[in-house]
C-alpha atoms as a PDB file:
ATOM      1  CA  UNK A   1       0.000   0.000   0.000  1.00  0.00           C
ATOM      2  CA  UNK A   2       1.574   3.223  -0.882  1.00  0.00           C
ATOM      3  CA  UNK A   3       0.719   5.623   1.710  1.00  0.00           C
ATOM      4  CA  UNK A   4       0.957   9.205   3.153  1.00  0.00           C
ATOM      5  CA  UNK A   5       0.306   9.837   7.068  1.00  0.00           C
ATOM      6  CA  UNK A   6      -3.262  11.073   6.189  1.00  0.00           C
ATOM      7  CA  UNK A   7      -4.327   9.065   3.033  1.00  0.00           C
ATOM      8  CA  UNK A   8      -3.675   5.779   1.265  1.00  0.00           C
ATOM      9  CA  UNK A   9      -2.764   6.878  -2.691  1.00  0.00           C
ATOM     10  CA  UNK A  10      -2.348   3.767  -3.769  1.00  0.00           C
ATOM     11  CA  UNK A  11      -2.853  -0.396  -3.403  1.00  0.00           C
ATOM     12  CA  UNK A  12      -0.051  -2.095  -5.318  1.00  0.00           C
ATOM     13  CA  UNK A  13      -0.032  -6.180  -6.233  1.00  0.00           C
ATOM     14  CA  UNK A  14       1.814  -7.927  -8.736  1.00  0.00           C
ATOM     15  CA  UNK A  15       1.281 -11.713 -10.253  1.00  0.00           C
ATOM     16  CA  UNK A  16      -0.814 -12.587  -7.131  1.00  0.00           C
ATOM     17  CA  UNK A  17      -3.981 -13.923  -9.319  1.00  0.00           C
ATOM     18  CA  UNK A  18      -2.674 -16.267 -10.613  1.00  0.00           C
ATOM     19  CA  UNK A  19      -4.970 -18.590  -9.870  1.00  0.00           C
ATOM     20  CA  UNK A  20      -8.576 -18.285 -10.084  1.00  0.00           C
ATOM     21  CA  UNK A  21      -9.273 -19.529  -6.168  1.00  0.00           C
ATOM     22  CA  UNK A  22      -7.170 -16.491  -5.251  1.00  0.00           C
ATOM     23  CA  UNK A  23      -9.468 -13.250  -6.996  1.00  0.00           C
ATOM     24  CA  UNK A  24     -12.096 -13.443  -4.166  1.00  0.00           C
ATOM     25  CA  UNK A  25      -9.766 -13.093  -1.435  1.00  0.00           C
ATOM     26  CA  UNK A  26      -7.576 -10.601  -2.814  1.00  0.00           C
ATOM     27  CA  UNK A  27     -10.755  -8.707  -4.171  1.00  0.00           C
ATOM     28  CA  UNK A  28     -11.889  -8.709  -0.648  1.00  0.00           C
ATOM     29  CA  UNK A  29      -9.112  -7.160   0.908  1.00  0.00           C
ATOM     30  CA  UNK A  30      -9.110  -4.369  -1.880  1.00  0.00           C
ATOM     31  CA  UNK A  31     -12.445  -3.442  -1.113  1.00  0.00           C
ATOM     32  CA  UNK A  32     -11.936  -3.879   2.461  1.00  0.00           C
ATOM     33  CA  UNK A  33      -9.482  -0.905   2.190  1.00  0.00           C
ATOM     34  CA  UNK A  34     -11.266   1.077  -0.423  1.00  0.00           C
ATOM     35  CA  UNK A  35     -14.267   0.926   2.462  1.00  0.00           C
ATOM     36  CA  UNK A  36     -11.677   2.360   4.952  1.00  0.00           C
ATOM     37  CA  UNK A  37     -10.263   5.198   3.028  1.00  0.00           C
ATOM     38  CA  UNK A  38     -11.513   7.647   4.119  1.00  0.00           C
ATOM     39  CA  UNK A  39     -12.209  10.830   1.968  1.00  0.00           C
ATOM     40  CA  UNK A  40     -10.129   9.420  -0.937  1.00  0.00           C
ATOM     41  CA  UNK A  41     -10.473   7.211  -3.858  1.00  0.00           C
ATOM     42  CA  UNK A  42      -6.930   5.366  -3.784  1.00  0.00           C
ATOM     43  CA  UNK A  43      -6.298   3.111  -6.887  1.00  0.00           C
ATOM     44  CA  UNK A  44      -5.588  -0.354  -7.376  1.00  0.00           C
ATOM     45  CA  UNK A  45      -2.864  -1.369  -9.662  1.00  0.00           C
ATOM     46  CA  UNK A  46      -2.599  -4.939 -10.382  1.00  0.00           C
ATOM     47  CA  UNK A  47       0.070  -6.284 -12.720  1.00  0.00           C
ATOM     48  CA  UNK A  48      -1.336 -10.008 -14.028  1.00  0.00           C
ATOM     49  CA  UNK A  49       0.332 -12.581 -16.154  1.00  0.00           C
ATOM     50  CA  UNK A  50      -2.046 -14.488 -18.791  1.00  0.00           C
ATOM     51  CA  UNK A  51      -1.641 -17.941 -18.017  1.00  0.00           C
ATOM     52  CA  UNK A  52      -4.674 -19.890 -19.554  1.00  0.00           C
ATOM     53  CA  UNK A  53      -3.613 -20.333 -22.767  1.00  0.00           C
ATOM     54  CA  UNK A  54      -3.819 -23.818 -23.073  1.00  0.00           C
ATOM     55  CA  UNK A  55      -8.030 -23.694 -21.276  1.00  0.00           C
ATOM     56  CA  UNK A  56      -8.572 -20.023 -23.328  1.00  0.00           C
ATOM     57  CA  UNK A  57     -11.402 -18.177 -21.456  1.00  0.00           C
ATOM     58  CA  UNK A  58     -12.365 -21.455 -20.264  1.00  0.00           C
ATOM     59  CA  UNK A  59      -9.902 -22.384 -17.771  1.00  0.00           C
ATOM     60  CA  UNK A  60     -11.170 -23.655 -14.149  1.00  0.00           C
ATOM     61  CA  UNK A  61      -7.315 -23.435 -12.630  1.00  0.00           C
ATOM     62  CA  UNK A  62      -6.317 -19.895 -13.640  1.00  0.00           C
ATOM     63  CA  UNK A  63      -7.417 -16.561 -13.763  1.00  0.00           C
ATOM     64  CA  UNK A  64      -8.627 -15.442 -17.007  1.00  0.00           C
ATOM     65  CA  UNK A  65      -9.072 -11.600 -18.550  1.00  0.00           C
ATOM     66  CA  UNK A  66     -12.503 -11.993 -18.488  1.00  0.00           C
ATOM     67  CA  UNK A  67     -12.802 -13.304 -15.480  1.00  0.00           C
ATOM     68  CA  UNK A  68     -10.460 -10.171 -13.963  1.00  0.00           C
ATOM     69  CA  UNK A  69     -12.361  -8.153 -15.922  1.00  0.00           C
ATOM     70  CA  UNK A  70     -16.090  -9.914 -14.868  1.00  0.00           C
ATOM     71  CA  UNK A  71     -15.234  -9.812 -10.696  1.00  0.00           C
ATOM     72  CA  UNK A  72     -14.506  -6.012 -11.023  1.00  0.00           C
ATOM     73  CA  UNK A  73     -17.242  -5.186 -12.802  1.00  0.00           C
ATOM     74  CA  UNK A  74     -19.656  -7.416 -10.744  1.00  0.00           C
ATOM     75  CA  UNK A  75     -17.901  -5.029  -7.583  1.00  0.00           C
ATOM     76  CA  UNK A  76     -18.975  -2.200  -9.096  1.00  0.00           C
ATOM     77  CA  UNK A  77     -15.349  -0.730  -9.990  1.00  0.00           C
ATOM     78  CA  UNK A  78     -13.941   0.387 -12.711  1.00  0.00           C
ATOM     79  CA  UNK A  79     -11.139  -1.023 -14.477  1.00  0.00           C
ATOM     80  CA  UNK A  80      -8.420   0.335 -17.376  1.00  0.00           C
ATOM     81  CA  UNK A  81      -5.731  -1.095 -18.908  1.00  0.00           C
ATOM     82  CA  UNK A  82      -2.403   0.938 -18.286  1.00  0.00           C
ATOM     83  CA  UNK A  83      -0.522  -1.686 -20.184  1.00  0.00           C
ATOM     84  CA  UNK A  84      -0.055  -4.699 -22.143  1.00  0.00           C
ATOM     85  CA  UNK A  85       3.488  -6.698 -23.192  1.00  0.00           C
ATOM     86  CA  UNK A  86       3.972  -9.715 -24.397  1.00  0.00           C
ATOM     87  CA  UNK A  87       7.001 -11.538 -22.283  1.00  0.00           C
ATOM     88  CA  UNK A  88       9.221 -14.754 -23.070  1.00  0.00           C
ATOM     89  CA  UNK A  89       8.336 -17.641 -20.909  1.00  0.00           C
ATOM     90  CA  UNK A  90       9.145 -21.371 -20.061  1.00  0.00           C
ATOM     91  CA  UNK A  91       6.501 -23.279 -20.880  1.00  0.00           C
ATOM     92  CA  UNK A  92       5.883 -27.242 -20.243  1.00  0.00           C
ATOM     93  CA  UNK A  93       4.130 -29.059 -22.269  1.00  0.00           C
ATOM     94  CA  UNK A  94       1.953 -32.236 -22.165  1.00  0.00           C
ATOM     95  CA  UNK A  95       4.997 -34.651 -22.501  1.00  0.00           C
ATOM     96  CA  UNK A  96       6.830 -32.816 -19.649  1.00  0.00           C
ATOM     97  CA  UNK A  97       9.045 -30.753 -22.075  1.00  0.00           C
ATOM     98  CA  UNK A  98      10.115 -27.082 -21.149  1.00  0.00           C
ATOM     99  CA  UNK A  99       9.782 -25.150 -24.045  1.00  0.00           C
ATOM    100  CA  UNK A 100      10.166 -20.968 -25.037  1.00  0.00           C
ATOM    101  CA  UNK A 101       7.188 -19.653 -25.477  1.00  0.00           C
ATOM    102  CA  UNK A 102       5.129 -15.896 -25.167  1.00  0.00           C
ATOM    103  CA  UNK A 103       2.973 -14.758 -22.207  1.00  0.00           C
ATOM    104  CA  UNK A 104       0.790 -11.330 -21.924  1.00  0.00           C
ATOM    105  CA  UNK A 105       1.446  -9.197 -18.972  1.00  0.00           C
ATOM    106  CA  UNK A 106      -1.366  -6.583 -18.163  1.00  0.00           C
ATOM    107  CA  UNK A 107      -1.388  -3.710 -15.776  1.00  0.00           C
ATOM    108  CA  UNK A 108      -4.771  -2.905 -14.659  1.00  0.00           C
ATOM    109  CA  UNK A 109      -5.852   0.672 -12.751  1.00  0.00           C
ATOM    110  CA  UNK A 110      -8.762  -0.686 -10.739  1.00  0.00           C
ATOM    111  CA  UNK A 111     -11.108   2.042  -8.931  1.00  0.00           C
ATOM    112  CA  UNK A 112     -14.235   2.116  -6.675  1.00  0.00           C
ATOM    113  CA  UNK A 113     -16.645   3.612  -8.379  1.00  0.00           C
ATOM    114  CA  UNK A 114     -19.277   3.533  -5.636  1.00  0.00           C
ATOM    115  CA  UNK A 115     -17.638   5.234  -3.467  1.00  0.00           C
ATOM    116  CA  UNK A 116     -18.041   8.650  -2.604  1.00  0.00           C
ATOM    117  CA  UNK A 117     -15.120  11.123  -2.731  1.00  0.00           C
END
């Protein structure tokens, strides 16, 4: 959390959605602290790694896009891309192979929208 003395400006995570069991709870916590803040609208910035190549938009095991983009939406926040790379990788494959492959990395700006300022 980046923080002054009298306001929180920011909540900071990186890669920490990986896995689809893991939105709710760290959802949670973000709204948790937007609740508590106070007079201010901080942001959420949350760097994720696509990892459900294999499933698509299907996958049970990891966080998707959509389903980023569906549990912020459902919250009532809003959410923007800041950025978007594609990054080299290790990837195994069904034979137990390592292999280079290509990733997506996103940066999101998530805000509370139904909050009051």
């Amino acid at each position: 959390i980046f923080s002054t003395k009298k306001k929180r400006l920011a909540i900071i995570a990186s890669d920490v959605v990986f896995l689809a069991s893991m939105m709710k709870s760290l959802f949670d916590t973000v709204e948790a602290l937007f609740q508590t803040s106070k007079g201010n609208k901080p942001s959420f910035i949350l760097s994720f790694q696509k990892r459900d190549a294999q499933d698509g938009t299907d996958s049970i095991a990891f966080t998707t896009v959509d389903g980023v983009l569906a549990a912020v939406r459902e919250r009532g926040w809003t959410i923007e891309c800041l950025a978007w790379r594609t990054v080299a990788v290790k990837k195994e494959d069904e034979t137990g192979s390592v292999k280079d492959d290509t990733s997506e990395v996103f940066v999101f700006e998530i805000k509370d929208a139904t909050s009051s300022s």
